[in-house]
N, C-alpha and C. Protein backbone atom coordinates (compact mmCIF):
# COMPACT_ATOMS: atom_id res chain seq x y z
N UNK A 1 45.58 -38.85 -26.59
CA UNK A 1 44.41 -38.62 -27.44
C UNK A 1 44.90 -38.36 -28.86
N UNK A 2 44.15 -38.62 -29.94
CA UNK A 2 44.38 -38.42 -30.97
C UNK A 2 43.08 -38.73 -32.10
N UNK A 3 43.14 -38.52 -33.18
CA UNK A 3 42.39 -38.86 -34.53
C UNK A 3 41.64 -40.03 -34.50
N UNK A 4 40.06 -39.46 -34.45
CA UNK A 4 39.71 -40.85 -34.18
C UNK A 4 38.24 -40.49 -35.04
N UNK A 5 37.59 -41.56 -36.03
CA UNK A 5 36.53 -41.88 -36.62
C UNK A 5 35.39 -42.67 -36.19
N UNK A 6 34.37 -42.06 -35.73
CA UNK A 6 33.19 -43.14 -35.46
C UNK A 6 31.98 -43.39 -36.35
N UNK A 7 32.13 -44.41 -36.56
CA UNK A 7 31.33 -44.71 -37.83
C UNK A 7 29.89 -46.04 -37.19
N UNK A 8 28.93 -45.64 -38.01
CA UNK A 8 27.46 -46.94 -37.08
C UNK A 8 26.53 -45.96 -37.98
N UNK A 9 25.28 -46.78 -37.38
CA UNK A 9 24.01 -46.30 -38.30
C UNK A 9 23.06 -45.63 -37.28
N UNK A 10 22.30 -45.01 -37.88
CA UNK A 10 21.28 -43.82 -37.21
C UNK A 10 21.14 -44.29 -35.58
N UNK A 11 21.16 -43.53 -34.74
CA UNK A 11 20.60 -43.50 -33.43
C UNK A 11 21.35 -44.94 -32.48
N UNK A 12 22.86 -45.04 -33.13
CA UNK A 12 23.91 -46.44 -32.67
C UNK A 12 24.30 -46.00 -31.12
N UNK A 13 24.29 -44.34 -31.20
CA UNK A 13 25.71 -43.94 -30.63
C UNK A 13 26.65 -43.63 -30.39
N UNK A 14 26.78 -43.73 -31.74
CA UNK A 14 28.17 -42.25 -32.40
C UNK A 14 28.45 -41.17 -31.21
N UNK A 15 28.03 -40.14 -31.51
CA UNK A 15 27.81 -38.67 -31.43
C UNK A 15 28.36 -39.13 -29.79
N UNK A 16 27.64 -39.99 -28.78
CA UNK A 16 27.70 -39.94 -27.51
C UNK A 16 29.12 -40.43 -27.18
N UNK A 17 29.46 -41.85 -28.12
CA UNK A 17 30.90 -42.16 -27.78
C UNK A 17 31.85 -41.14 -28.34
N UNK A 18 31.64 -40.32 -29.27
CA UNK A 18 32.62 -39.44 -29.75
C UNK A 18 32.70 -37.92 -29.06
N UNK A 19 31.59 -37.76 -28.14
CA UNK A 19 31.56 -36.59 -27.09
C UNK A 19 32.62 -37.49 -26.10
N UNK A 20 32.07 -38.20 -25.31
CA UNK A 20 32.81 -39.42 -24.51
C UNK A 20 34.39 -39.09 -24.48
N UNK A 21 34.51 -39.31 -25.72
CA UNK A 21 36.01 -39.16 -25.84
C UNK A 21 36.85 -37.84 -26.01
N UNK A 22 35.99 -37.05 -26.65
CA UNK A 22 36.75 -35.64 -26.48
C UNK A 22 37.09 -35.17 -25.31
N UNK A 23 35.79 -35.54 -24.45
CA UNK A 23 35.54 -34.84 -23.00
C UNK A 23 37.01 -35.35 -22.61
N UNK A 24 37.38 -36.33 -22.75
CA UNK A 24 38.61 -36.79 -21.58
C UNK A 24 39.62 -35.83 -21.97
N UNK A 25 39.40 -34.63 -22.46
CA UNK A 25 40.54 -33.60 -22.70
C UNK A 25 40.48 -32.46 -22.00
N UNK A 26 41.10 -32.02 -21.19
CA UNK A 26 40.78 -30.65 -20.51
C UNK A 26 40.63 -29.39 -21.43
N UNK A 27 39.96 -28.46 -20.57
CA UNK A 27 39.77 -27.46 -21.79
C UNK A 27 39.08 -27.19 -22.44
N UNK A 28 39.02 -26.18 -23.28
CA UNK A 28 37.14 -25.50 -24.17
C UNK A 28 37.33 -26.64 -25.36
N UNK A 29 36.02 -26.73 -25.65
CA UNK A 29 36.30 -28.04 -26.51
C UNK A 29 35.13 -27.23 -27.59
N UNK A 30 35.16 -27.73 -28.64
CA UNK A 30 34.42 -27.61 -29.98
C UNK A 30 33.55 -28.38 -30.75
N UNK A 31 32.22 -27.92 -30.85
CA UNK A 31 31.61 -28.93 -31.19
C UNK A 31 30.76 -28.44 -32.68
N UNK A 32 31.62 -29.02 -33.90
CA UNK A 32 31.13 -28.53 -34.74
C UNK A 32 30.22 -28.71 -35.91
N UNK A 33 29.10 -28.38 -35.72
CA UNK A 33 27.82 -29.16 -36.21
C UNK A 33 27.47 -28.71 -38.00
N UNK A 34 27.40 -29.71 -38.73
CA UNK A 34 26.93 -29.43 -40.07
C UNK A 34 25.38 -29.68 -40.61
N UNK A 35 24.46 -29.95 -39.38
CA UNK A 35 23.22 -29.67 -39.95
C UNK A 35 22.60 -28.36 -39.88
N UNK A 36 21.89 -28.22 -40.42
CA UNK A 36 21.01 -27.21 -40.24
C UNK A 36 19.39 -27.64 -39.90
N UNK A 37 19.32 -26.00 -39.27
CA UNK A 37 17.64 -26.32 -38.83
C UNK A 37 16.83 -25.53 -40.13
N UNK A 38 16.00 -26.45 -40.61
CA UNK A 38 15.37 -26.31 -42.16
C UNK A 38 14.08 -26.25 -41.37
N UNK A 39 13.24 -26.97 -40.40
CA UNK A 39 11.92 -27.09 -39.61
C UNK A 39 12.80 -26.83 -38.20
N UNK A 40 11.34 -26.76 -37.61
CA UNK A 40 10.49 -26.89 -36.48
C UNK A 40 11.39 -27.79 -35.33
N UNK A 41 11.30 -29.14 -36.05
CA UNK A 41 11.40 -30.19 -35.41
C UNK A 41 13.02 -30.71 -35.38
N UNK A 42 14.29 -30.00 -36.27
CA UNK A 42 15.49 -30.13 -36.26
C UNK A 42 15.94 -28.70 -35.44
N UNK A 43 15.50 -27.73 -35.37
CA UNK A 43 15.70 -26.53 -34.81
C UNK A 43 15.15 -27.04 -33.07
N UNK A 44 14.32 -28.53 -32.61
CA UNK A 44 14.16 -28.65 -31.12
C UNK A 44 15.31 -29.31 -30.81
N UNK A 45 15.88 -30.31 -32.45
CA UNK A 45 16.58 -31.42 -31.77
C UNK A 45 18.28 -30.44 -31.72
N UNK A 46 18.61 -29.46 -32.49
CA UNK A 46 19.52 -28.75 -32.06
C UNK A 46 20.26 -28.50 -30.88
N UNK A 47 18.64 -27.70 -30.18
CA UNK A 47 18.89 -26.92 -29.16
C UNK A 47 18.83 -27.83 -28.05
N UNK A 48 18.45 -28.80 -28.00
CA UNK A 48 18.39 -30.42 -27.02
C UNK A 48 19.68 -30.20 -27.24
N UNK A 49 20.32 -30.97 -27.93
CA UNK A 49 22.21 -31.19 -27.99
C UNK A 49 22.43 -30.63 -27.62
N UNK A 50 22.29 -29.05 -27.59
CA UNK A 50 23.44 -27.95 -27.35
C UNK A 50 23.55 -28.02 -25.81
N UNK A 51 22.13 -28.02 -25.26
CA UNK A 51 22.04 -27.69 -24.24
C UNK A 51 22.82 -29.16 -23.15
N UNK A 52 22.57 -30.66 -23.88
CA UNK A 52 23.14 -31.53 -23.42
C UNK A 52 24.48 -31.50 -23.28
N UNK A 53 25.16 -30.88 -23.74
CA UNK A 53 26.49 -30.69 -23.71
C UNK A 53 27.31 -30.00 -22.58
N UNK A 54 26.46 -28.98 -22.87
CA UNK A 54 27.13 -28.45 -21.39
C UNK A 54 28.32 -27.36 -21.92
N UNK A 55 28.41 -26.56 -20.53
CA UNK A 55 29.41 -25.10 -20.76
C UNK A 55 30.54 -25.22 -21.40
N UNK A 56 31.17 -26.46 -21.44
CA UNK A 56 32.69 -26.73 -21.33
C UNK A 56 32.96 -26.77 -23.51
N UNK A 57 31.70 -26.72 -23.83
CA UNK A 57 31.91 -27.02 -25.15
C UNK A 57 31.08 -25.38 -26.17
N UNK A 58 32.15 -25.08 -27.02
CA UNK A 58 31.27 -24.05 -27.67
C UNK A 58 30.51 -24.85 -29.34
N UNK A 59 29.72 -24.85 -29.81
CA UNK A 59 29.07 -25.30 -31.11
C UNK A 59 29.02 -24.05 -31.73
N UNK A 60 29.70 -24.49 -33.35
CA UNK A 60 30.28 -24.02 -34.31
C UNK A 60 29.53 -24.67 -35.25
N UNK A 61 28.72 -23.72 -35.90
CA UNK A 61 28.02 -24.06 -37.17
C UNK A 61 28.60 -23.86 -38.10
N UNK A 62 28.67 -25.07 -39.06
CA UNK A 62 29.31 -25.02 -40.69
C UNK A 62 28.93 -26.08 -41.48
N UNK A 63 27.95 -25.45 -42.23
CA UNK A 63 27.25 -26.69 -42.90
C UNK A 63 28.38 -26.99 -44.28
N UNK A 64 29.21 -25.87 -44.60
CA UNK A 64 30.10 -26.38 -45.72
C UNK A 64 31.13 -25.93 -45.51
N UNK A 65 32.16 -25.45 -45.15
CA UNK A 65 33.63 -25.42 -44.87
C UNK A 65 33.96 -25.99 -43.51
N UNK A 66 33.90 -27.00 -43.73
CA UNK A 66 34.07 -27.90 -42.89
C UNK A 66 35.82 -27.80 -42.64
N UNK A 67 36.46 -27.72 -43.58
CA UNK A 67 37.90 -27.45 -43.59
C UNK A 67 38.49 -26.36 -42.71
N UNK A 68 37.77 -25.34 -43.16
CA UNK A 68 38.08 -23.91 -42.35
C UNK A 68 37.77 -24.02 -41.13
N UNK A 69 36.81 -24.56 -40.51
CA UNK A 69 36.48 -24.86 -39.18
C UNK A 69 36.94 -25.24 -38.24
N UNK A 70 37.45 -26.83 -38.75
CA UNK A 70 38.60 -27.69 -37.73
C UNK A 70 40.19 -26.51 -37.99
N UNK A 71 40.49 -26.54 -39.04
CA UNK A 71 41.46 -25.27 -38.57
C UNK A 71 41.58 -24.17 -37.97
N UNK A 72 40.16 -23.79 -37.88
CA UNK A 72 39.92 -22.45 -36.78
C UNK A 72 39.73 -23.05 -35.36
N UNK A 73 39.10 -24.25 -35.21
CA UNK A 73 39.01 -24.48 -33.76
C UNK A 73 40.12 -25.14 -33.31
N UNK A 74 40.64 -25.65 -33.98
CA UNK A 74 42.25 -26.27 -33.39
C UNK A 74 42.94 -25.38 -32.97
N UNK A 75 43.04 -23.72 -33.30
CA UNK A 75 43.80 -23.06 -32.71
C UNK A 75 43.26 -22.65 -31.28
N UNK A 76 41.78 -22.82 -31.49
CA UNK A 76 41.24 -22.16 -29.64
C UNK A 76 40.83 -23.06 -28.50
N UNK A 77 40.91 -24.10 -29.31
CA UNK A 77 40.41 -25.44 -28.46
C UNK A 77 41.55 -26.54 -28.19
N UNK A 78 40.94 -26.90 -27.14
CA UNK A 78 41.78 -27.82 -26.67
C UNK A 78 41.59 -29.81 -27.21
N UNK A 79 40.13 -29.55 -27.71
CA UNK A 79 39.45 -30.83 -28.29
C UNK A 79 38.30 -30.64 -29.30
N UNK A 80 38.33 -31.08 -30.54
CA UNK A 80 37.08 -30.93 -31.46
C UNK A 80 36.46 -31.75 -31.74
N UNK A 81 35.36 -32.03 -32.12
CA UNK A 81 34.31 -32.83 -32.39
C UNK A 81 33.64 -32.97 -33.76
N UNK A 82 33.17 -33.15 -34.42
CA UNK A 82 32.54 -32.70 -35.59
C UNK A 82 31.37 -33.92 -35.91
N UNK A 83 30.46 -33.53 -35.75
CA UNK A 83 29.03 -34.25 -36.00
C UNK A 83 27.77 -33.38 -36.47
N UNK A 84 27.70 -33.86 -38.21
CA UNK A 84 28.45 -34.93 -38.60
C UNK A 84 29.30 -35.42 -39.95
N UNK A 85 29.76 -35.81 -40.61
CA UNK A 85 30.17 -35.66 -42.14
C UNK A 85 28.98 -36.45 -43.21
N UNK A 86 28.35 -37.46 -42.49
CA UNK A 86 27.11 -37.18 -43.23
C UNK A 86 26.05 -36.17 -44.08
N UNK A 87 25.41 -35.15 -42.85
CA UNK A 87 25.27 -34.05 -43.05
C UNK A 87 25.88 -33.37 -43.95
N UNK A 88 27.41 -33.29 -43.81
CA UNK A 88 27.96 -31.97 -44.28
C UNK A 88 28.21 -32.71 -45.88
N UNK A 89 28.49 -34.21 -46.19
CA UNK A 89 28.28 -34.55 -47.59
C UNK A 89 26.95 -34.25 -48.22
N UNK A 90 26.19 -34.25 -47.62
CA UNK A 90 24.80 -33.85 -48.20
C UNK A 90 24.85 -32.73 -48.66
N UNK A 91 25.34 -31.87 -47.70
CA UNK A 91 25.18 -30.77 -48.12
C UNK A 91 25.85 -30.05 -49.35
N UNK A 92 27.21 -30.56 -49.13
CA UNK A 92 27.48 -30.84 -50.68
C UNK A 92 27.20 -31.27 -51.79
N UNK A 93 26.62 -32.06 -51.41
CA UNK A 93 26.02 -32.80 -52.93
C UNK A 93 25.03 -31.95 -53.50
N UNK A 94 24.21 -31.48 -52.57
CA UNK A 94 22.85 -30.81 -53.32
C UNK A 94 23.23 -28.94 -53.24
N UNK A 95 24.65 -29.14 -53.00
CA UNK A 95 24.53 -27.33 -53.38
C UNK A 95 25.46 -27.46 -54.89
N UNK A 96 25.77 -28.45 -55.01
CA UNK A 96 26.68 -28.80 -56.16
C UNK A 96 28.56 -28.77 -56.25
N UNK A 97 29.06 -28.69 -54.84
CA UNK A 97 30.18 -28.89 -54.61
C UNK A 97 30.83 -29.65 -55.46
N UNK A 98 32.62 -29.58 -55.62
CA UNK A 98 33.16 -30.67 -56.28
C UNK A 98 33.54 -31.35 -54.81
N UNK A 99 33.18 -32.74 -54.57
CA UNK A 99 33.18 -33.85 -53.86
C UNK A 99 34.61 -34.13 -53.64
N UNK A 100 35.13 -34.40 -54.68
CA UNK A 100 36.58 -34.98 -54.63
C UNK A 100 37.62 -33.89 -53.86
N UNK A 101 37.29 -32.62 -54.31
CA UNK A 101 38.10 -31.31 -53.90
C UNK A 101 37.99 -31.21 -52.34
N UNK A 102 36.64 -31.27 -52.15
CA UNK A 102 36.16 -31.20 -50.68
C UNK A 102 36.70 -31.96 -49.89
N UNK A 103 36.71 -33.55 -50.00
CA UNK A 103 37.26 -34.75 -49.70
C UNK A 103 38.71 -34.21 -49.12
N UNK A 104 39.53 -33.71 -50.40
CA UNK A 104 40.74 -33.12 -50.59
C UNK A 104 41.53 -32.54 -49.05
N UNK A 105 40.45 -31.35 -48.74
CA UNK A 105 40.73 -30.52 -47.77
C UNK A 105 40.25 -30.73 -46.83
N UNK A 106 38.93 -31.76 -46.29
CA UNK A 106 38.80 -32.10 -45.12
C UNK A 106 40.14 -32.77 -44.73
N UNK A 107 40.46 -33.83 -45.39
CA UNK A 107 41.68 -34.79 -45.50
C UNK A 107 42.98 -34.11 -44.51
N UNK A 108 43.09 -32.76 -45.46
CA UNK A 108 44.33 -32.03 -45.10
C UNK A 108 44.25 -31.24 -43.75
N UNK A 109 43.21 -31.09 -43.20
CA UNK A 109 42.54 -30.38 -42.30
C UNK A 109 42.62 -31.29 -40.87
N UNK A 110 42.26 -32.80 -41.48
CA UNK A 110 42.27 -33.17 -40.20
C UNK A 110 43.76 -34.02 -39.66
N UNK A 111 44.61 -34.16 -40.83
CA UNK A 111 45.73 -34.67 -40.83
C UNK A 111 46.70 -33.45 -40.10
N UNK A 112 46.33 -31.97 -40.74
CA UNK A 112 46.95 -31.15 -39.69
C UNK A 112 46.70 -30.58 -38.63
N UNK A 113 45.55 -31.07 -38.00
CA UNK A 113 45.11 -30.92 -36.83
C UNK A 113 45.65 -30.96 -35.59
N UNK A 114 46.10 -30.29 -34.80
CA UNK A 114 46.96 -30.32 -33.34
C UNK A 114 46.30 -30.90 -32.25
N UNK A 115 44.72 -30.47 -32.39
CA UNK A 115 44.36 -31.34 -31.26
C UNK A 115 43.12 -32.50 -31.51
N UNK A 116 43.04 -32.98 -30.63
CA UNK A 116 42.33 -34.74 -30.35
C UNK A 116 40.94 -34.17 -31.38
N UNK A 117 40.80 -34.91 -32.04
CA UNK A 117 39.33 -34.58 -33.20
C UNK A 117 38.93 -36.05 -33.00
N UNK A 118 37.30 -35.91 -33.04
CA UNK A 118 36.48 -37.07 -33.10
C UNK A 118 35.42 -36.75 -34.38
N UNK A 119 35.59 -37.70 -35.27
CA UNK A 119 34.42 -37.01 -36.54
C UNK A 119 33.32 -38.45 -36.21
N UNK A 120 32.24 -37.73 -36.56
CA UNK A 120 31.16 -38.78 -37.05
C UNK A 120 30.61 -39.19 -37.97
N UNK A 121 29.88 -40.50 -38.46
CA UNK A 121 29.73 -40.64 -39.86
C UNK A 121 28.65 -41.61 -39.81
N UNK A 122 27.68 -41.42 -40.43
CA UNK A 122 26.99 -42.85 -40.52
C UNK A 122 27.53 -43.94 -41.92
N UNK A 123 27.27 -44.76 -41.02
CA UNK A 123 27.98 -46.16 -42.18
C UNK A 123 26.98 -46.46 -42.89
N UNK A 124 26.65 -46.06 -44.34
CA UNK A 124 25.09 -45.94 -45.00
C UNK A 124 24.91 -47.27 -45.75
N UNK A 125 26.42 -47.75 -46.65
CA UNK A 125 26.57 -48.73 -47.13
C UNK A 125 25.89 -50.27 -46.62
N UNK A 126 25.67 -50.51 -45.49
CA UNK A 126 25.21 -51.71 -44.91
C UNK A 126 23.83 -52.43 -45.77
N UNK A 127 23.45 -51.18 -46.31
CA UNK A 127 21.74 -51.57 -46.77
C UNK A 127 21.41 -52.31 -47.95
N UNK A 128 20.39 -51.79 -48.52
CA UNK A 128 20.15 -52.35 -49.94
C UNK A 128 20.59 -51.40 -51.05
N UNK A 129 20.84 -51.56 -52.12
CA UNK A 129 20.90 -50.61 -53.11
C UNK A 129 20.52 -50.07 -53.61
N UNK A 130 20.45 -48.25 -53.39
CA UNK A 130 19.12 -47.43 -53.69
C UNK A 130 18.70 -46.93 -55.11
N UNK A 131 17.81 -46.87 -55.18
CA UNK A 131 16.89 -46.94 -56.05
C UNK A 131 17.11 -45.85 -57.89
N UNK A 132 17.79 -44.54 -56.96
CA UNK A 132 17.51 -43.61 -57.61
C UNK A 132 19.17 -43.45 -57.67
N UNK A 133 19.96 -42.82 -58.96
CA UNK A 133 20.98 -42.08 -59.27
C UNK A 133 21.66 -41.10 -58.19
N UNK A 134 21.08 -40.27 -57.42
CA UNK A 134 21.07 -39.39 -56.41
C UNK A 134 21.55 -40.23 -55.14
N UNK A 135 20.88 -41.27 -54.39
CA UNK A 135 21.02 -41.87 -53.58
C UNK A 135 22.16 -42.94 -53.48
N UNK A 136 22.50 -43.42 -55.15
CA UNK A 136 23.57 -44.07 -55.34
C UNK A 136 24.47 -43.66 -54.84
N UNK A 137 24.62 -42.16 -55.87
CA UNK A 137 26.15 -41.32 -55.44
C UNK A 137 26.33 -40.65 -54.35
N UNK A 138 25.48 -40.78 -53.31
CA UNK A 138 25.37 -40.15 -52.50
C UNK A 138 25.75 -41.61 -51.60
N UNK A 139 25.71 -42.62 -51.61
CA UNK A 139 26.01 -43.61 -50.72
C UNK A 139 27.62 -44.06 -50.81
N UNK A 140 27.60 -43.48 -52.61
CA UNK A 140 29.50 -44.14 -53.17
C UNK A 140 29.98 -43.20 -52.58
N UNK A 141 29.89 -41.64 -52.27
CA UNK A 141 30.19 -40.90 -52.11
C UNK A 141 30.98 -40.73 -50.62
N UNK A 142 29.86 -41.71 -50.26
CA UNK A 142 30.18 -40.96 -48.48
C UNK A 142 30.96 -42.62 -48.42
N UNK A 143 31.00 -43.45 -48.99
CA UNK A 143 31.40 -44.67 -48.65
C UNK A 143 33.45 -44.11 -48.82
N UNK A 144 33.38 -43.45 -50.05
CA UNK A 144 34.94 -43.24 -50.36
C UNK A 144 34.88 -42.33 -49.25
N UNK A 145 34.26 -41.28 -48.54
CA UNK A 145 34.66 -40.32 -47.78
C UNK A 145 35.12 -41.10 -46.39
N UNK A 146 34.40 -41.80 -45.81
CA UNK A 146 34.62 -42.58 -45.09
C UNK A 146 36.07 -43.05 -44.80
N UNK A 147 36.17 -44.30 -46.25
CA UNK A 147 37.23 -45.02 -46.84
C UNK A 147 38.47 -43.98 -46.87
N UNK A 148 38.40 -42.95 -47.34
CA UNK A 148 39.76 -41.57 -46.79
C UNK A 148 40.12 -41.43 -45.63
N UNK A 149 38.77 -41.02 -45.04
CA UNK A 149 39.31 -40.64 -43.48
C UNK A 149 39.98 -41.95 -42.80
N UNK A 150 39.49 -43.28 -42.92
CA UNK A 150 39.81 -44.17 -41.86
C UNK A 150 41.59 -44.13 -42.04
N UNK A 151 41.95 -43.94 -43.59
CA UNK A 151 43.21 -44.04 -43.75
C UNK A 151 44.06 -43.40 -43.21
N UNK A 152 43.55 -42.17 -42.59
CA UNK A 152 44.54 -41.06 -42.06
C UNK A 152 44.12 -40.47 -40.27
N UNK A 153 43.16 -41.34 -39.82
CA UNK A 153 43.10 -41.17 -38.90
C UNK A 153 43.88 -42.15 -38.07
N UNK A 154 44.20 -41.99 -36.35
CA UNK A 154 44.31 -43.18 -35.73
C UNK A 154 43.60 -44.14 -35.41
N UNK A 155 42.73 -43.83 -35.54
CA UNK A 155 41.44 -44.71 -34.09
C UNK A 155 40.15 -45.02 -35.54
N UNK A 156 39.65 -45.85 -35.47
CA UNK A 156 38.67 -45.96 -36.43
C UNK A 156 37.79 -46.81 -35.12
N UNK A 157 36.02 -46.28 -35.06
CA UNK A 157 35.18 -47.39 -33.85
C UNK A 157 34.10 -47.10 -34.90
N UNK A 158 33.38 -48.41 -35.03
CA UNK A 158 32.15 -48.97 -35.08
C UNK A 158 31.26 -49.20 -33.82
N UNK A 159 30.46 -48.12 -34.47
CA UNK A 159 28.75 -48.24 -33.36
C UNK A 159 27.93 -49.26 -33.85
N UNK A 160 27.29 -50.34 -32.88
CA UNK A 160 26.58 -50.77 -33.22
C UNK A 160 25.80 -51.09 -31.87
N UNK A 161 24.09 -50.64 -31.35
CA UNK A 161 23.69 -51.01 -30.37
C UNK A 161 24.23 -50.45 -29.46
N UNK A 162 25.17 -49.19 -29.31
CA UNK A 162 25.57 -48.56 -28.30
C UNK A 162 26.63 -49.50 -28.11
N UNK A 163 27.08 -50.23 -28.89
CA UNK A 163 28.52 -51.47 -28.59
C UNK A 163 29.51 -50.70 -29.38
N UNK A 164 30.60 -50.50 -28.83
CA UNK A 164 31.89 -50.06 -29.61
C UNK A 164 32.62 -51.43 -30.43
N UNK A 165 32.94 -51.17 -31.37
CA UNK A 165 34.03 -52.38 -32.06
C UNK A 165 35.07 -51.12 -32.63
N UNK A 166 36.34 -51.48 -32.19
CA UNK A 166 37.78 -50.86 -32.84
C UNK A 166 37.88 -51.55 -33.75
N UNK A 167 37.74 -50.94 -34.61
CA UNK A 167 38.46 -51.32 -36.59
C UNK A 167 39.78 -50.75 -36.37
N UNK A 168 40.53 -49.69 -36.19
CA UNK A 168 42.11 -49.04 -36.18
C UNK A 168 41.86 -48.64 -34.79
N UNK A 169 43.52 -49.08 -34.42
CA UNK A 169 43.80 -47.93 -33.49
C UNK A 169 43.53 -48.71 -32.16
């Protein structure tokens, strides 16, 4: 097992092939989530996941030190997860983070990682070109974040249709 990126668009399949694969690791595993429940209706779809998961996994909320996280659960876990970096770029963007810095230390975080990590990402770039300043940099944004991680991970998979395609690895 090792470093692996799953990248696809909303509701592909990510999240399930990248549980998929952690699971094949014995041991408490980590599942570390960067949304937050803002409504009603993200606070049901939460507690759905959590509960889909099952005992074997603890969920670790961190909508922004995402860095500190995978380094804290690599020491207690045997496998981490992180869904999703979407999310957690957002969340940067609109609390006013420096992007590049952030980039920086996820980078270093998951490169020194000891055990099997699966990150998720939606691939946003596929679409048309959005409209507004905000949405731009928010698409260049996550496109270079992306474009980092694939470089330093092993395993790079494309979701599409619940179909896996290996890009690395």
């Amino acid at each position: 097992m090792s470093s692996l990126l799953v990248l696809g668009g909303a509701r592909s399949g990510k999240s399930s092939y990248a549980q998929q694969y952690i699971e094949q690791t014995d041991g408490p595993l980590a599942y570390i989530a960067t949304a937050q429940a803002q409504d009603a209706e993200m606070a049901d779809r939460i507690a759905r996941h959590r509960a889909e998961r099952g005992p074997r996994w603890q969920t670790i909320e961190t909508p922004i030190d995402l860095p500190r996280a995978i380094a804290e659960a690599g020491q207690t876990h045997s496998g981490i997860m992180v869904d999703c970096l979407t999310l957690w770029l957002t969340n940067l963007l609109l609390a006013g983070h420096d992007l590049i810095e952030a980039r920086r230390q996820l980078i270093g975080s998951v490169v020194s990682c000891h055990v099997p990590i699966a990150l998720v990402a939606n691939e946003v770039g596929l679409g048309i070109v959005p409209d507004n300043p905000l949405a731009r940099r928010f698409r260049d944004e996550a496109g270079w974040l992306n474009q980092a991680l694939a470089k330093v991970v092993d395993k790079v998979t494309l979701i599409v249709a619940g179909l896996a395609v290996s890009l690395k690895g």
